[in-house]
Every structure is written in C-alpha cells, then in structure tokens.
C-alpha atoms as a PDB file:
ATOM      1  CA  UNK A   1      30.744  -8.646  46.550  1.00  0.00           C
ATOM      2  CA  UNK A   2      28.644 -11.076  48.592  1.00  0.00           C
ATOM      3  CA  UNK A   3      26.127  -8.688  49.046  1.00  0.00           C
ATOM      4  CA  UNK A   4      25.981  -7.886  45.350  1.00  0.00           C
ATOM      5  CA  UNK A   5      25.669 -11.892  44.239  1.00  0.00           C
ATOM      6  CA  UNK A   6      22.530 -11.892  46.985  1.00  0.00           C
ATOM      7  CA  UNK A   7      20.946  -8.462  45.556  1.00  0.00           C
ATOM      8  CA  UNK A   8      21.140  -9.874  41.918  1.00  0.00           C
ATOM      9  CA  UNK A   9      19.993 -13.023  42.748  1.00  0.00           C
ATOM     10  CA  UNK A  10      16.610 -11.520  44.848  1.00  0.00           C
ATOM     11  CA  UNK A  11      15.902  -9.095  42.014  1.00  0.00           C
ATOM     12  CA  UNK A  12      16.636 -12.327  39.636  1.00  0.00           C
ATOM     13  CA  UNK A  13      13.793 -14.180  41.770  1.00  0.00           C
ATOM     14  CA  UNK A  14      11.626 -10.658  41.737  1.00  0.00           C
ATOM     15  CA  UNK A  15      11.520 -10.944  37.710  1.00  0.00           C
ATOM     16  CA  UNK A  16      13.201  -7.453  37.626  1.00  0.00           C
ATOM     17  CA  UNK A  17      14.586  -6.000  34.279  1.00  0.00           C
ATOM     18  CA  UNK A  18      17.704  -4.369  33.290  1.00  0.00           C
ATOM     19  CA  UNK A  19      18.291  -1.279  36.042  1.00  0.00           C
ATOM     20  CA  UNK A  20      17.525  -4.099  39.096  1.00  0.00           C
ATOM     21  CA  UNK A  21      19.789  -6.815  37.507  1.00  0.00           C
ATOM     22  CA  UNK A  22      22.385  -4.036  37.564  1.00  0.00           C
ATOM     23  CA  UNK A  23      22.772  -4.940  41.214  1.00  0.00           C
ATOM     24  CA  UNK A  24      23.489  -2.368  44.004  1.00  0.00           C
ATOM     25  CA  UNK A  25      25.468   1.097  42.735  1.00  0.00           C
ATOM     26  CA  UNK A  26      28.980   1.094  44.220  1.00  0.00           C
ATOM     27  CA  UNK A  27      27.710   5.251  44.342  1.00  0.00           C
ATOM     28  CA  UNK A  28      24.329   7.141  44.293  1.00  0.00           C
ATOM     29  CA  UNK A  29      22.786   9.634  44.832  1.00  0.00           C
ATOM     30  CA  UNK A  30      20.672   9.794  48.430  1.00  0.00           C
ATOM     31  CA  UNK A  31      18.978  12.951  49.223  1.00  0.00           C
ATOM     32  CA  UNK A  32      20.768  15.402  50.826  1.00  0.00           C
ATOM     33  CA  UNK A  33      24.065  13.584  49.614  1.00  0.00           C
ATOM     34  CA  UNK A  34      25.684  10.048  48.496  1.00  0.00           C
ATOM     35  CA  UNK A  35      25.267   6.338  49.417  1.00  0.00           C
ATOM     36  CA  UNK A  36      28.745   5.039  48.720  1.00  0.00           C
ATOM     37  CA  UNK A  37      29.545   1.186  49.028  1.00  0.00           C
ATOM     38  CA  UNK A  38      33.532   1.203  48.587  1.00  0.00           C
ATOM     39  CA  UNK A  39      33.317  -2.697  49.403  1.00  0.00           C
ATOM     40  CA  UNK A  40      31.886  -3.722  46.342  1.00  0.00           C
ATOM     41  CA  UNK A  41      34.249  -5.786  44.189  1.00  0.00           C
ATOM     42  CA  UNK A  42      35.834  -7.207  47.704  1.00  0.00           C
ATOM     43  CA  UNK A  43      34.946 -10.699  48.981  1.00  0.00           C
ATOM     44  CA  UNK A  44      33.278 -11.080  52.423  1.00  0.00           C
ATOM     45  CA  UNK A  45      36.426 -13.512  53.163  1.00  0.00           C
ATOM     46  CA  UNK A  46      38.676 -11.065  52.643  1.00  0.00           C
ATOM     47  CA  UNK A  47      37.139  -8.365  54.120  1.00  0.00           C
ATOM     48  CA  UNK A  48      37.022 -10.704  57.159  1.00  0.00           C
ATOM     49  CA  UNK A  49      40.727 -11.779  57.156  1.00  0.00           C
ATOM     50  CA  UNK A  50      42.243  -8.066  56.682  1.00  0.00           C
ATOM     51  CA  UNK A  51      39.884  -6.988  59.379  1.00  0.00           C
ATOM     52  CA  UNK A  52      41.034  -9.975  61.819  1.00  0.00           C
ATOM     53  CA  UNK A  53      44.870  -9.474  60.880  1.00  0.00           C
ATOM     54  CA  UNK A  54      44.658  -6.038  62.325  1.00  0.00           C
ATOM     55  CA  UNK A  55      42.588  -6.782  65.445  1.00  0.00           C
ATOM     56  CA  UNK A  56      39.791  -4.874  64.056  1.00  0.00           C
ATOM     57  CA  UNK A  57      36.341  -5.837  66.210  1.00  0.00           C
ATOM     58  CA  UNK A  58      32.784  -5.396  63.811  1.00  0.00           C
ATOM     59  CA  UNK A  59      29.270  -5.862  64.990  1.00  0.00           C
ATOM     60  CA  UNK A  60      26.669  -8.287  62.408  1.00  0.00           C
ATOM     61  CA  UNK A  61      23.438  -7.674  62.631  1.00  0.00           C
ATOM     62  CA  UNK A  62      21.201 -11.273  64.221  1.00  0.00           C
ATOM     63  CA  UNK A  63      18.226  -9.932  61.870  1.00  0.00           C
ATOM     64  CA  UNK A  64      20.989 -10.578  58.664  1.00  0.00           C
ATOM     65  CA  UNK A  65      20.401 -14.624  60.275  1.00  0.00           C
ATOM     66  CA  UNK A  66      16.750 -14.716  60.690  1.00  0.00           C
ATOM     67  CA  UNK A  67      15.542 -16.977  57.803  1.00  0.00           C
ATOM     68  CA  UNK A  68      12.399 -15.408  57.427  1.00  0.00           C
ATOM     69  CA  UNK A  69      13.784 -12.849  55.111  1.00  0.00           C
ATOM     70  CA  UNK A  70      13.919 -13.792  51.871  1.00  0.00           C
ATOM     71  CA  UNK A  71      17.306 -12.193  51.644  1.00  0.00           C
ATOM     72  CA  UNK A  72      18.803 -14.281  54.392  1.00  0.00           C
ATOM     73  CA  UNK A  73      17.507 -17.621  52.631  1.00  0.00           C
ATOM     74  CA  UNK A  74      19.657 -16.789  49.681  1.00  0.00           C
ATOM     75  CA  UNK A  75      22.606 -16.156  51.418  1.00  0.00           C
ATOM     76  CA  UNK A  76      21.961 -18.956  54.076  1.00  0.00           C
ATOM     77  CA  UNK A  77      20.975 -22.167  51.105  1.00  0.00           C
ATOM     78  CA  UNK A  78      20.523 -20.775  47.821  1.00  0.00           C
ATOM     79  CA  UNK A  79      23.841 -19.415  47.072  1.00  0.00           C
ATOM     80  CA  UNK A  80      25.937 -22.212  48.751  1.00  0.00           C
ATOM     81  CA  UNK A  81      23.752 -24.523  46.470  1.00  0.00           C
ATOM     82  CA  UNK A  82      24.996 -22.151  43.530  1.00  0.00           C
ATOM     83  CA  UNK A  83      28.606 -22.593  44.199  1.00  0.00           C
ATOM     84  CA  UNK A  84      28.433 -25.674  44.437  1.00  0.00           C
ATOM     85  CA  UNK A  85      26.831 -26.263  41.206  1.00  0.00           C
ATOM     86  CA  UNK A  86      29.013 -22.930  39.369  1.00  0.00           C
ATOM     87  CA  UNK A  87      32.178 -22.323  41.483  1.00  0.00           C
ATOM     88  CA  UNK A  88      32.144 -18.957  39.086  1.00  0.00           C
ATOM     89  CA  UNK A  89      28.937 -17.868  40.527  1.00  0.00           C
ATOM     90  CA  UNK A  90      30.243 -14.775  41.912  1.00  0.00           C
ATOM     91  CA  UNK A  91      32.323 -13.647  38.324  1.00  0.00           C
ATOM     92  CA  UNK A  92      29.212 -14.759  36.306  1.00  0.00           C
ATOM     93  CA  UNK A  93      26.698 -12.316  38.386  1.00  0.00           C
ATOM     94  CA  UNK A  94      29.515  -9.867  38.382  1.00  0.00           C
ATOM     95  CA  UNK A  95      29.127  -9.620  33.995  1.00  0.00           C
ATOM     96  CA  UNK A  96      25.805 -10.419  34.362  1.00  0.00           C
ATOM     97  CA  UNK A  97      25.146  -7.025  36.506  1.00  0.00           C
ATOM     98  CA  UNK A  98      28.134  -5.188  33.920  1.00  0.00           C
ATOM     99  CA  UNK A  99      25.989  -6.297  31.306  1.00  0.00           C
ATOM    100  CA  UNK A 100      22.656  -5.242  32.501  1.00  0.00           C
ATOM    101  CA  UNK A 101      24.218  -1.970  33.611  1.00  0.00           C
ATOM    102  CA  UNK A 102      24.984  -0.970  29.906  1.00  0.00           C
ATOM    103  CA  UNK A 103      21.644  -2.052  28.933  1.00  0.00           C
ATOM    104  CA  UNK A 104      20.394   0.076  31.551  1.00  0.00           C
ATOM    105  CA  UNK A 105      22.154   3.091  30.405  1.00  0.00           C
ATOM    106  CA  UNK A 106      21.487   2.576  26.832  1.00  0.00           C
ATOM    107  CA  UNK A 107      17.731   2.752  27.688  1.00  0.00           C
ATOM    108  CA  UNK A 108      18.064   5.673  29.893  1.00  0.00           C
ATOM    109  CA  UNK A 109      19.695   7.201  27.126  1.00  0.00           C
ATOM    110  CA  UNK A 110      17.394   6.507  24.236  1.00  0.00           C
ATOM    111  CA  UNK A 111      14.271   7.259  26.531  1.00  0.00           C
END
C-alpha cells in the first residue's frame, strides 16, 4: 500500500491522466506471463510486524534510500509531510486511484 501512495503521488507530480493515477495493477499482464503484486492493500507496517513475528529475514534494497531518485524523496519527506497534514492520506489515494481506475476503463471502453 506504501508503494501504491508513492506511485500515485510520482505520476500525480508527472501530470499523468486517468490510467497513471490508477496507480500500480495488483495483476498484469508481462510478456510471456503475469506481474502479480498480492501486497497491495497491506501496509508496509504490517507487512513488517507479521514478517518479524515469525522470524522471517528480508533483504531492502540501499538504492530504495538514495535520495537522488525522485521516488525515494517522496517516500523519504514528501509523504511524511502528507500525513502529517491528512492522516487519511493513504485511504484518500486509495479512492483516488479506484476512481481513476473506472475512468480509465470507461475510456478504454468508449475508445
């Protein structure tokens, strides 16, 4: 879910329309098969926690800290400014990217 308030909010800052603001697919297609992201509507804090309560060992990535990526700037001081300011941040992106999804599929539709 953390990963989907920092895609929305770089295609936000990109100008994108109504298929970017959709945010990341929790399925798509990717040539020969599927990119599936099963983690979607799951909190990086609770990811964390259940991983830790079972012992379970993970390895981050040190680029996913480097603050030249634009990327890595949201996550790092533009979205703790955003909680701060809307402690709903995460639910509003969520209906934002709901929102934007239907509007995306409407225009697919009538195109």
């Amino acid at each position: 879910m953390d990963d989907q308030v920092e895609t929305i909010l770089q295609r936000i800052l990109s100008g994108s329309g109504p298929h970017g603001l959709s945010g990341m697919l929790p399925l798509r297609r990717l040539y020969p098969g599927f990119l599936g992201r099963p983690f979607l509507k799951i909190k990086k804090e609770e990811l964390t926690a259940f991983a830790q309560s079972r012992g379970l060992k993970w390895v981050e990535d040190p680029m996913n800290r480097d603050p030249r990526y634009q990327r890595n700037q949201i996550r790092q001081q533009l979205v703790p400014i955003m909680k701060t300011i809307s402690p709903s941040l995460v639910n509003r992106l969520g209906n934002l990217s709901r929102i934007q999804m239907e509007v995306a599929n409407i225009l697919d539709q009538v195109a």
